[in-house]
N, C-alpha and C. Protein backbone atom coordinates (compact mmCIF):
# COMPACT_ATOMS: atom_id res chain seq x y z
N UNK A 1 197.59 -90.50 162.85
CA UNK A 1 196.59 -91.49 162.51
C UNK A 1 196.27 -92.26 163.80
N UNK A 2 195.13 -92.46 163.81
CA UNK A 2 194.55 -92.99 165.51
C UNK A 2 193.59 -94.65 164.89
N UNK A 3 193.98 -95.47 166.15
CA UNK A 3 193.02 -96.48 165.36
C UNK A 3 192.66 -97.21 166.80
N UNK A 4 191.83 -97.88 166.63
CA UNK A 4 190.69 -98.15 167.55
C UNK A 4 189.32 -97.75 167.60
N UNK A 5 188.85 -97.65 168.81
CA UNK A 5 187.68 -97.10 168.47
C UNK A 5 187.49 -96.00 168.80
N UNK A 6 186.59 -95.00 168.55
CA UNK A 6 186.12 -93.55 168.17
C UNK A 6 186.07 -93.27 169.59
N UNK A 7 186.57 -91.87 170.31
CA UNK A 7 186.00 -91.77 171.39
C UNK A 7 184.77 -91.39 171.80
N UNK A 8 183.69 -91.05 170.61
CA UNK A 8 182.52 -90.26 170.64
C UNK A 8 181.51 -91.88 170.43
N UNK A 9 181.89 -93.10 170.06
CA UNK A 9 181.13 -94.19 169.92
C UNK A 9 180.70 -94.58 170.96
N UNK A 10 179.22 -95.54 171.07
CA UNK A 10 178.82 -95.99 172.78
C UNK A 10 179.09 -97.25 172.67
N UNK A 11 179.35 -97.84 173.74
CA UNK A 11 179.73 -99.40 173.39
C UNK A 11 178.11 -100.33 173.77
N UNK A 12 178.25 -100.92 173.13
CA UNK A 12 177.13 -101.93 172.63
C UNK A 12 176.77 -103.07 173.67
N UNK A 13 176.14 -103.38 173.82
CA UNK A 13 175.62 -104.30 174.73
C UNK A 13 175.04 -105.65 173.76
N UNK A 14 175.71 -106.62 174.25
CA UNK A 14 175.01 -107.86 172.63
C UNK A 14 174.24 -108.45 173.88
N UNK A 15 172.40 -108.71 173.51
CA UNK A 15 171.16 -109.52 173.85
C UNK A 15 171.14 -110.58 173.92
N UNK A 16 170.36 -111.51 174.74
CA UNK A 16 170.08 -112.66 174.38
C UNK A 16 168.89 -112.86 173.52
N UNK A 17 168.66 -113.97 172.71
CA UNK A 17 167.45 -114.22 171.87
C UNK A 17 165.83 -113.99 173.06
N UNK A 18 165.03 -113.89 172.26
CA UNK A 18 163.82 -113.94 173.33
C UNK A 18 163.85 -114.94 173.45
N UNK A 19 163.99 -116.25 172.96
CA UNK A 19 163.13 -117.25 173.04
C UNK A 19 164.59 -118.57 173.45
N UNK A 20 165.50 -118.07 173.97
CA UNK A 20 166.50 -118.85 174.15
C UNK A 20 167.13 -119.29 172.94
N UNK A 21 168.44 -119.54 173.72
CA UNK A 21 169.35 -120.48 172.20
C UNK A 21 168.33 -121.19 170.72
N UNK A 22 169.21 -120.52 169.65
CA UNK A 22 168.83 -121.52 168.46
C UNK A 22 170.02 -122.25 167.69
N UNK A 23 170.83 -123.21 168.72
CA UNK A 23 171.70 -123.83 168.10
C UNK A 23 171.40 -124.50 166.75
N UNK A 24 172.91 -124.29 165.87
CA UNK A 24 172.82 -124.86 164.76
C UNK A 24 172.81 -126.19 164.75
N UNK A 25 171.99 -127.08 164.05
CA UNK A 25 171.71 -128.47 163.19
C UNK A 25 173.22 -128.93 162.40
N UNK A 26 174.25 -128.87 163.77
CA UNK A 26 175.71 -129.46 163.07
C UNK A 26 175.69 -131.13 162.15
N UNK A 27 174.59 -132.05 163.11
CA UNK A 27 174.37 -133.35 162.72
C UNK A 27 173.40 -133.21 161.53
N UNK A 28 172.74 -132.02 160.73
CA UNK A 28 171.99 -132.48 159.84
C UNK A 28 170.64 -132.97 160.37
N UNK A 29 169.82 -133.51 161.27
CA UNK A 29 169.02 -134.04 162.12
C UNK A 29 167.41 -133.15 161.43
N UNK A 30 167.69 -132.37 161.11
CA UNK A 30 166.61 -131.64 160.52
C UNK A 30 166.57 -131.36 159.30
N UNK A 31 167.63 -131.87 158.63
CA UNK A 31 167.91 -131.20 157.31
C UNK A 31 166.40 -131.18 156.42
N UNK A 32 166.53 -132.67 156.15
CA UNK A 32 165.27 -132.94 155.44
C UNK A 32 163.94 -131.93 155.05
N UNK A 33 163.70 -131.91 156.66
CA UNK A 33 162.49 -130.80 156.76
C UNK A 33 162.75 -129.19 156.30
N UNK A 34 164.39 -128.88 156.65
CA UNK A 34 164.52 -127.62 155.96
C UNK A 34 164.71 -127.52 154.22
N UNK A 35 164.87 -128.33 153.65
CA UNK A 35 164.95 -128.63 152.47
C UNK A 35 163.56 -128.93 151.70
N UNK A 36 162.94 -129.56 152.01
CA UNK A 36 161.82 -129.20 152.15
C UNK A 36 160.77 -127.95 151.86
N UNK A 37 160.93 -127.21 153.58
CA UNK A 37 160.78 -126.02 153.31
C UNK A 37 161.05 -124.91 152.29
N UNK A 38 162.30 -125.12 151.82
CA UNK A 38 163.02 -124.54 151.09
C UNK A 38 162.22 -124.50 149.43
N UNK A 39 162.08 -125.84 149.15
CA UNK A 39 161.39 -126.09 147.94
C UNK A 39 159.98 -125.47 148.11
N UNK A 40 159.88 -125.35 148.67
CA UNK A 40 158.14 -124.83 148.85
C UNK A 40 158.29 -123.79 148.43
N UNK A 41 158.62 -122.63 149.05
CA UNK A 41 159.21 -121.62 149.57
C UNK A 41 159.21 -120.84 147.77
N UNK A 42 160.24 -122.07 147.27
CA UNK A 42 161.14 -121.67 145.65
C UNK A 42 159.58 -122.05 144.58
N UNK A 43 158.91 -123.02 144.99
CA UNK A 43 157.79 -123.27 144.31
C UNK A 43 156.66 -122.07 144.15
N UNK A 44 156.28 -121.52 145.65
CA UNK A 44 155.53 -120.97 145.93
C UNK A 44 155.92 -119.47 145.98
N UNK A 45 156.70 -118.96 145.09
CA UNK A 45 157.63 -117.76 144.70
C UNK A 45 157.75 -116.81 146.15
N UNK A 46 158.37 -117.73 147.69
CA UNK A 46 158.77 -116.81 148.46
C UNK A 46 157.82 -116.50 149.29
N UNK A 47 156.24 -117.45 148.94
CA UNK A 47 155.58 -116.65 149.81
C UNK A 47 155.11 -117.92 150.78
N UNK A 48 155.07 -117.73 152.10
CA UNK A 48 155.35 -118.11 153.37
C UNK A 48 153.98 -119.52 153.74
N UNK A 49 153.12 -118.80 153.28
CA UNK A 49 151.62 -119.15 153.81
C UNK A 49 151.15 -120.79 153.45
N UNK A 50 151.53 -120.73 151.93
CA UNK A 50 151.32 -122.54 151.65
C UNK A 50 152.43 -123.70 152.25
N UNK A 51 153.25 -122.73 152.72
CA UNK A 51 154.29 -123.76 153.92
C UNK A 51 154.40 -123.76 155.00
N UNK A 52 153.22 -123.22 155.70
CA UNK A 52 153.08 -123.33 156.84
C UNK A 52 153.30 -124.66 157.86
N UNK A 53 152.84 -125.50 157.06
CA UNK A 53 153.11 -127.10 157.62
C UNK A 53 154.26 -127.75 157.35
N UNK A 54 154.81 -127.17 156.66
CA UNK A 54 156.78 -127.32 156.96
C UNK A 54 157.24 -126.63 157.43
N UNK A 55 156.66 -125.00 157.61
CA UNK A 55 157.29 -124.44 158.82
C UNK A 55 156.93 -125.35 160.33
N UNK A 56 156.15 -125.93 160.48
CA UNK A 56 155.61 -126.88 161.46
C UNK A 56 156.36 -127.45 161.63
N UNK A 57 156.83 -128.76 160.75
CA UNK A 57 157.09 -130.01 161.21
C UNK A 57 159.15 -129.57 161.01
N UNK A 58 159.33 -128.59 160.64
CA UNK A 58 160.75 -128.30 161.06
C UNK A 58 161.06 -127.37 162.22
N UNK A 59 160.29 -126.92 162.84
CA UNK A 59 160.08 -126.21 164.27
C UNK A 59 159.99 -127.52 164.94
N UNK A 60 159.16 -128.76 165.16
CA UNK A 60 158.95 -130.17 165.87
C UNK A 60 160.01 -130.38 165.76
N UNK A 61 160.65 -130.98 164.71
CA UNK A 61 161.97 -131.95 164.32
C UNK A 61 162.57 -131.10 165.38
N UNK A 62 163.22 -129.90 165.62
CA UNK A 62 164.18 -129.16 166.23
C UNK A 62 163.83 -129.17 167.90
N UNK A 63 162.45 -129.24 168.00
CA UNK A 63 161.74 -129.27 169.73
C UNK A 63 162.98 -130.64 169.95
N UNK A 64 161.87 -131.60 169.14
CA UNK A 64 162.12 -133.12 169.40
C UNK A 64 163.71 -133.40 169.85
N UNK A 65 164.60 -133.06 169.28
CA UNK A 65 165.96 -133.36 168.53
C UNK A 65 166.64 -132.31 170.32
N UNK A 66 166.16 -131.67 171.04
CA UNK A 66 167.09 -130.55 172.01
C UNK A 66 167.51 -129.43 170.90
N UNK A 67 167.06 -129.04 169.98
CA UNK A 67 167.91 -127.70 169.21
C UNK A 67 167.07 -126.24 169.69
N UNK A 68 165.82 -126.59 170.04
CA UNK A 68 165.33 -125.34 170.03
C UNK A 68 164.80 -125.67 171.46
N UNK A 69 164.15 -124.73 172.21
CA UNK A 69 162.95 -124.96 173.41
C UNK A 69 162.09 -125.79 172.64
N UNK A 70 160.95 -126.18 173.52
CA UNK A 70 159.91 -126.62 173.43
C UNK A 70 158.68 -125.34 173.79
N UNK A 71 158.27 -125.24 172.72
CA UNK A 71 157.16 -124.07 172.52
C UNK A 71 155.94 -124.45 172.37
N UNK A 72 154.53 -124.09 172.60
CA UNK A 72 153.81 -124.05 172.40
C UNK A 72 153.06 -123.50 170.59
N UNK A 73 152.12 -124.36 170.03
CA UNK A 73 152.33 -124.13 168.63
C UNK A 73 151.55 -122.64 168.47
N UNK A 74 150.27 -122.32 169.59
CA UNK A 74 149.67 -120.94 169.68
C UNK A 74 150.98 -119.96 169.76
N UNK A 75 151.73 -120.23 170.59
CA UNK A 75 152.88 -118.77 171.21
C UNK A 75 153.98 -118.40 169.97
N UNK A 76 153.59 -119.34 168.90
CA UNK A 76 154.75 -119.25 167.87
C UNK A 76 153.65 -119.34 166.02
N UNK A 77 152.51 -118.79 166.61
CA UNK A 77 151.51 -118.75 165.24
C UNK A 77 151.52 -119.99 164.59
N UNK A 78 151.67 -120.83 165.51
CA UNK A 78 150.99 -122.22 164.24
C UNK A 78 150.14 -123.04 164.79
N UNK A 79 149.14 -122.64 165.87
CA UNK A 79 148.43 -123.47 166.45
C UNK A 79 147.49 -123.64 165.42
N UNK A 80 146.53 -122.83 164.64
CA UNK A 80 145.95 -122.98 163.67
C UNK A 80 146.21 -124.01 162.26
N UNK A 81 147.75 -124.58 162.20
CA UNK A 81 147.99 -125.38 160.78
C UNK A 81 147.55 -126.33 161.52
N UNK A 82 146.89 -127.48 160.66
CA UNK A 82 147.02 -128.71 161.12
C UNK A 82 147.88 -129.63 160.44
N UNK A 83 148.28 -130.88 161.19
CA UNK A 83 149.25 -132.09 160.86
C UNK A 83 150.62 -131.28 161.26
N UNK A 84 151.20 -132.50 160.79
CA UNK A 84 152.65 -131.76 160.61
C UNK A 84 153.43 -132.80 159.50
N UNK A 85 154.29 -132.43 158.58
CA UNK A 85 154.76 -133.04 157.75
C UNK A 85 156.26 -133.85 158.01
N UNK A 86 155.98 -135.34 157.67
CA UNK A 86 157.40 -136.08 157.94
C UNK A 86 158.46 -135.79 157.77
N UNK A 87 159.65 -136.58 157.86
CA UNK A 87 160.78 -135.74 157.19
C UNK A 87 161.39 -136.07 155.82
N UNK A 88 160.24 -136.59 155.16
CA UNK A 88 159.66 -136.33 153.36
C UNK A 88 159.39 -135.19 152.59
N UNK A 89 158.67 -134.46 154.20
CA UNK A 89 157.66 -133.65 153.38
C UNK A 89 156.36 -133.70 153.19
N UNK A 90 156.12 -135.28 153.50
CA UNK A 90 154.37 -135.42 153.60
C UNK A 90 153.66 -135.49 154.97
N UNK A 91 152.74 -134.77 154.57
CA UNK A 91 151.79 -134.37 155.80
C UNK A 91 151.14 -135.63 156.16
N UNK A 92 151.57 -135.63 158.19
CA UNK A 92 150.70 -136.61 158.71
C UNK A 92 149.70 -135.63 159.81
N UNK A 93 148.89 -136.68 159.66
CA UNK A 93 146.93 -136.39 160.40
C UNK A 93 147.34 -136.32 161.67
């Protein structure tokens, strides 16, 4: 009985993200907005498009906060939503 790994397996190379680190929200700092999202999401049976503006304003919260880069809203398909929603949930102008 042999154990390890296979000698015929290739060893793997692990990537970095394209778009740099997406550290996790340990402080909660975004929660709101993902919760949020979430309800939409469960409202809107899964489908993506009428939450676009909480996909927004929880992509911001995360710029704002150091969790994610700072992106451009064209390079990440949301230059087209407008506002962005508080961390309520309601959309500001």
């Amino acid at each position: 009985m042999s154990f390890g790994r296979p000698g015929s397996s290739q060893i793997l190379q692990a990537a970095p993200p394209d778009r740099g680190s997406f550290p996790l929200d340990h402080d909660g700092e975004c929660k709101a907005m993902m919760s949020a999202y979430l309800k939409c999401l469960k409202e809107n049976k899964s489908a993506s498009t009428p939450c676009r503006n909480l996909t927004k304003g929880y992509l911001d919260c995360r710029m704002q906060r150091g969790l994610m880069q700072k992106e451009e809203w064209e390079n990440i398909g949301l230059g087209a939503v407008n506002g962005s929603p508080d961390s309520r949930g309601a959309t500001k102008k």
